[in-house]
Protein backbone atom coordinates (compact mmCIF):
# COMPACT_ATOMS: atom_id res chain seq x y z
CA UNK A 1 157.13 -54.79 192.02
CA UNK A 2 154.52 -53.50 189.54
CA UNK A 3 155.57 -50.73 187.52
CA UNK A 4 152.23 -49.33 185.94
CA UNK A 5 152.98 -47.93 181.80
CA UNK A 6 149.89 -45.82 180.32
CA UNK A 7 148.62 -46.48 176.72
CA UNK A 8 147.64 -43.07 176.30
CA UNK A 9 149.62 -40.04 176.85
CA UNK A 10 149.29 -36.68 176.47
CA UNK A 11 146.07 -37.63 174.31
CA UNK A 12 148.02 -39.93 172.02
CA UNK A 13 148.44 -43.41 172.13
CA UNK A 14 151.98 -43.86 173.98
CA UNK A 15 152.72 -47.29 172.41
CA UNK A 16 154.79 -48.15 175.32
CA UNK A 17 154.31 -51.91 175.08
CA UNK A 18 155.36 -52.19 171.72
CA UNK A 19 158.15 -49.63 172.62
CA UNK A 20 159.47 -51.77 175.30
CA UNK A 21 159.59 -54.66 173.46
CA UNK A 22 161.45 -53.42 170.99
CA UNK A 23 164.17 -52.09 173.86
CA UNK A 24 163.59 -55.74 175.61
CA UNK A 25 164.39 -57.68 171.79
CA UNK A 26 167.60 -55.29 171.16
CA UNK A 27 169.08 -55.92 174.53
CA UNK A 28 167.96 -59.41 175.74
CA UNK A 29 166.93 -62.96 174.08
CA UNK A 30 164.82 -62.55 171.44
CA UNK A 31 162.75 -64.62 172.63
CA UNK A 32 162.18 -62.91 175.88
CA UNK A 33 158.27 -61.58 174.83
CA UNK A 34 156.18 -64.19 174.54
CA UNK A 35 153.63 -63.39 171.77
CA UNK A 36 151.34 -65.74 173.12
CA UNK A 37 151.22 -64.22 176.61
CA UNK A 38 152.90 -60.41 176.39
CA UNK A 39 150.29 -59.47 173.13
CA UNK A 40 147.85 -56.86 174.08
CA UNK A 41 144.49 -57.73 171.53
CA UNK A 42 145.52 -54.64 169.30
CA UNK A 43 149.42 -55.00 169.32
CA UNK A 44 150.56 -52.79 166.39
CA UNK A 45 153.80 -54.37 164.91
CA UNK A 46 154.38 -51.33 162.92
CA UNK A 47 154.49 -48.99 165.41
CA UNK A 48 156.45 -51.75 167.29
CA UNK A 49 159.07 -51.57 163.81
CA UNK A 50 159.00 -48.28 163.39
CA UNK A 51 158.71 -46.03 166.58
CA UNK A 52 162.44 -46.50 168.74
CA UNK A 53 162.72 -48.41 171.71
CA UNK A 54 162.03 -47.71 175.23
CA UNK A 55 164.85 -48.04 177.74
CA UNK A 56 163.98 -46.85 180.89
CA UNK A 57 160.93 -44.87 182.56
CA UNK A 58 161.40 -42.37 184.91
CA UNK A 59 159.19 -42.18 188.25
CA UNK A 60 158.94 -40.27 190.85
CA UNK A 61 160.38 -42.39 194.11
CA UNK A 62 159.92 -40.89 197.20
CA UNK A 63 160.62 -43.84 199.47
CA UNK A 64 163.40 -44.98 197.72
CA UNK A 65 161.49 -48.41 196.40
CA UNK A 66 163.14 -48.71 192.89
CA UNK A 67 166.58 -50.57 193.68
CA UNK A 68 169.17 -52.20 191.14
CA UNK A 69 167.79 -55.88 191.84
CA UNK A 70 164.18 -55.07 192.01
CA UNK A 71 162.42 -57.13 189.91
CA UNK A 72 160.18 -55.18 187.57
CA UNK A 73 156.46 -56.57 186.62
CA UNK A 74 155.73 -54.69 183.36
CA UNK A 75 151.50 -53.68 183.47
CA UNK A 76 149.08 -51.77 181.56
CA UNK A 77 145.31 -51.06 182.66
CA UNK A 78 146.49 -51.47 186.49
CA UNK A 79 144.02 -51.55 189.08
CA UNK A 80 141.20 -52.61 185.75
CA UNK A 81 139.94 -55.16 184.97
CA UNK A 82 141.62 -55.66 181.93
CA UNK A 83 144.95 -55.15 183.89
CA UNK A 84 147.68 -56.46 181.63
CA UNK A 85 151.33 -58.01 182.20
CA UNK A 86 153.01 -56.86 178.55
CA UNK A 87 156.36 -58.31 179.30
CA UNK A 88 158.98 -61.03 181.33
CA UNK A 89 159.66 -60.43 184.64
CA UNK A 90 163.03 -58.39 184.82
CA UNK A 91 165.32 -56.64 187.00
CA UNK A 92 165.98 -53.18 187.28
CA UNK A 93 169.86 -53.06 186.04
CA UNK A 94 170.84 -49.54 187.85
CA UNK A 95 168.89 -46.44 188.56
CA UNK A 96 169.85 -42.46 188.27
CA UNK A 97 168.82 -39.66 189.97
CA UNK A 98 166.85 -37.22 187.96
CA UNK A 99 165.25 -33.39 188.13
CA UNK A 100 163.49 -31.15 185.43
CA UNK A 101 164.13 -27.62 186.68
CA UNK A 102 162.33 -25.39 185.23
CA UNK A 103 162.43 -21.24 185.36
CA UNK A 104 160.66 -18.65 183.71
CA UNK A 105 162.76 -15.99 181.13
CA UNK A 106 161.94 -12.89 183.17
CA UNK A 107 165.03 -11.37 181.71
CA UNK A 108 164.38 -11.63 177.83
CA UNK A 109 167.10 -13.43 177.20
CA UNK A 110 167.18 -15.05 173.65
CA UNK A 111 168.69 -18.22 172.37
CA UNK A 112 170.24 -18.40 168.74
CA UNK A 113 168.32 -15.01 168.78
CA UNK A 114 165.30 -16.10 169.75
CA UNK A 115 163.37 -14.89 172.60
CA UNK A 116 161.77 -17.63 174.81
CA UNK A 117 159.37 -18.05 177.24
CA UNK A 118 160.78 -21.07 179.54
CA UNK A 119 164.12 -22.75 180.05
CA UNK A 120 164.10 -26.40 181.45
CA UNK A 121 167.40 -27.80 182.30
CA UNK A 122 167.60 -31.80 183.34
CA UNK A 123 170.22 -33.18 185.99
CA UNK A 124 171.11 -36.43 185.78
CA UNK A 125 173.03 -37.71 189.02
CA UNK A 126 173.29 -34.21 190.21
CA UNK A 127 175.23 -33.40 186.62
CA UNK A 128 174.21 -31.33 184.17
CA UNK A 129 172.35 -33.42 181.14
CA UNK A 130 170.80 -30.25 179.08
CA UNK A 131 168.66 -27.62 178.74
CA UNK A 132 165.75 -26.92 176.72
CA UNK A 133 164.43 -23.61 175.56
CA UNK A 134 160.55 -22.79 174.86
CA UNK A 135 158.13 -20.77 173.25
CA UNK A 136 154.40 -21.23 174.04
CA UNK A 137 155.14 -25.04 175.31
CA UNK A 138 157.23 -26.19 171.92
CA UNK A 139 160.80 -26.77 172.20
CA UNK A 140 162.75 -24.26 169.98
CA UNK A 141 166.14 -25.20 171.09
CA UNK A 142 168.04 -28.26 173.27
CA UNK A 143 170.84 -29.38 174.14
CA UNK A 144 172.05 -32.23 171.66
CA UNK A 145 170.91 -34.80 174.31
CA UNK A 146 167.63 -34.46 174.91
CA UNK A 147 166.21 -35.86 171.72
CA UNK A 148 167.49 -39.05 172.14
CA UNK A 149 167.05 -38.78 175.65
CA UNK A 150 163.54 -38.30 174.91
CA UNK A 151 163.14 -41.16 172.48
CA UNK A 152 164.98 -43.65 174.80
CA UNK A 153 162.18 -42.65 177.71
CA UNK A 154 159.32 -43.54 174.80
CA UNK A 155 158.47 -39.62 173.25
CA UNK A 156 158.59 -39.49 169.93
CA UNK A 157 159.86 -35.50 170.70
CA UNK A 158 161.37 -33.11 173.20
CA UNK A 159 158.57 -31.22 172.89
CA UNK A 160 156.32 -34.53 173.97
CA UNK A 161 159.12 -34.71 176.66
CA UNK A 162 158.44 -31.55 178.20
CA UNK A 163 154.58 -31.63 177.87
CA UNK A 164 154.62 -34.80 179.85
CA UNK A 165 157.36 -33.48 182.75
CA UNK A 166 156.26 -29.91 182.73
CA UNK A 167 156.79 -28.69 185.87
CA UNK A 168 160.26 -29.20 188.47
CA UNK A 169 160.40 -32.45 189.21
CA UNK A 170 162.62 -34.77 191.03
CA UNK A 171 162.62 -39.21 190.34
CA UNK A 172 164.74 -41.91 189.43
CA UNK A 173 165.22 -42.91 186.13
CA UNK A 174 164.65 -46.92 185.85
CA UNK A 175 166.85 -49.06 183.84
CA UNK A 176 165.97 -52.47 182.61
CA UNK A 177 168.75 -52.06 180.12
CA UNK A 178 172.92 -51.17 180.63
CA UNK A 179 172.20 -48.12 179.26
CA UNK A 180 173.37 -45.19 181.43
CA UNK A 181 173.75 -41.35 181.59
């Protein structure tokens, strides 16, 4: 099944190819990506070096389509002409349950004494992963998890993170990789 990746987000080039390749490298064969056939014309091997790898992409899944099993066409410029596979066939390894809930701090509560503006916590399976606390759309405090949590879904920050999901939302976090929460 085609799962669609953007090259720009949030008015920044996402590097998502390069990301998952990276996160396909460190977990499979090496020689998995096929530089002759996976390239996009302006690859950048040093974002692909120095940016971490993408593990999993989360989607919203209301028909319940994305299965452990399901095998996972990686695309870029879907629907284009230019449309793009950027990686190996692969299956989805497992899947998790995910929700941003966000509320607004109507009761001036503070964190580390610091008033903010809106709290997003993030279920994972129905568990409790973190929460995040903002001021004007920048994160000023999270839970330990949610950087790397973050990086491992391609942002390079929480704040990234939470300008991309900013609003209560409820998907499946895809895993082409063992990793879990």
């Amino acid at each position: 099944m085609i799962l669609p990746f953007s090259a720009i987000i949030n008015k920044k080039p996402s590097y998502f190819v390069e990301r998952i390749h990276k996160g396909i490298r460190a977990n499979y064969l090496l020689t998995a990506v096929d530089p002759s056939i996976h390239y996009t014309a302006n690859y950048n091997f040093i974002a692909k070096d120095k940016l971490p790898a993408k593990l999993h992409t989360i989607r919203e899944d209301k028909k319940d389509r994305w299965k452990a099993g399901t095998k996972i066409d990686f695309f870029i410029n879907v629907r284009q002409k230019n449309m793009f596979r950027f990686a190996p066939v692969l299956p989805v390894v497992s899947t998790q349950k995910i929700e941003f809930i966000w509320k607004e701090n109507t009761e001036n509560q503070t964190c580390l004494g610091t008033k903010f503006d809106r709290i997003c916590t993030i279920k994972i399976d129905d568990r409790f992963y973190g929460d995040a606390y903002l001021i004007n759309g920048s994160v000023v405090s999270s839970s330990y998890t949610i950087p790397n949590f973050a990086n491992n879904d391609g942002f390079d920050t929480p704040d990234e993170l939470f300008a991309y999901f900013n609003k209560n939302f409820k998907g499946k976090i895809i895993h082409w990789t063992d990793l879990r929460y």
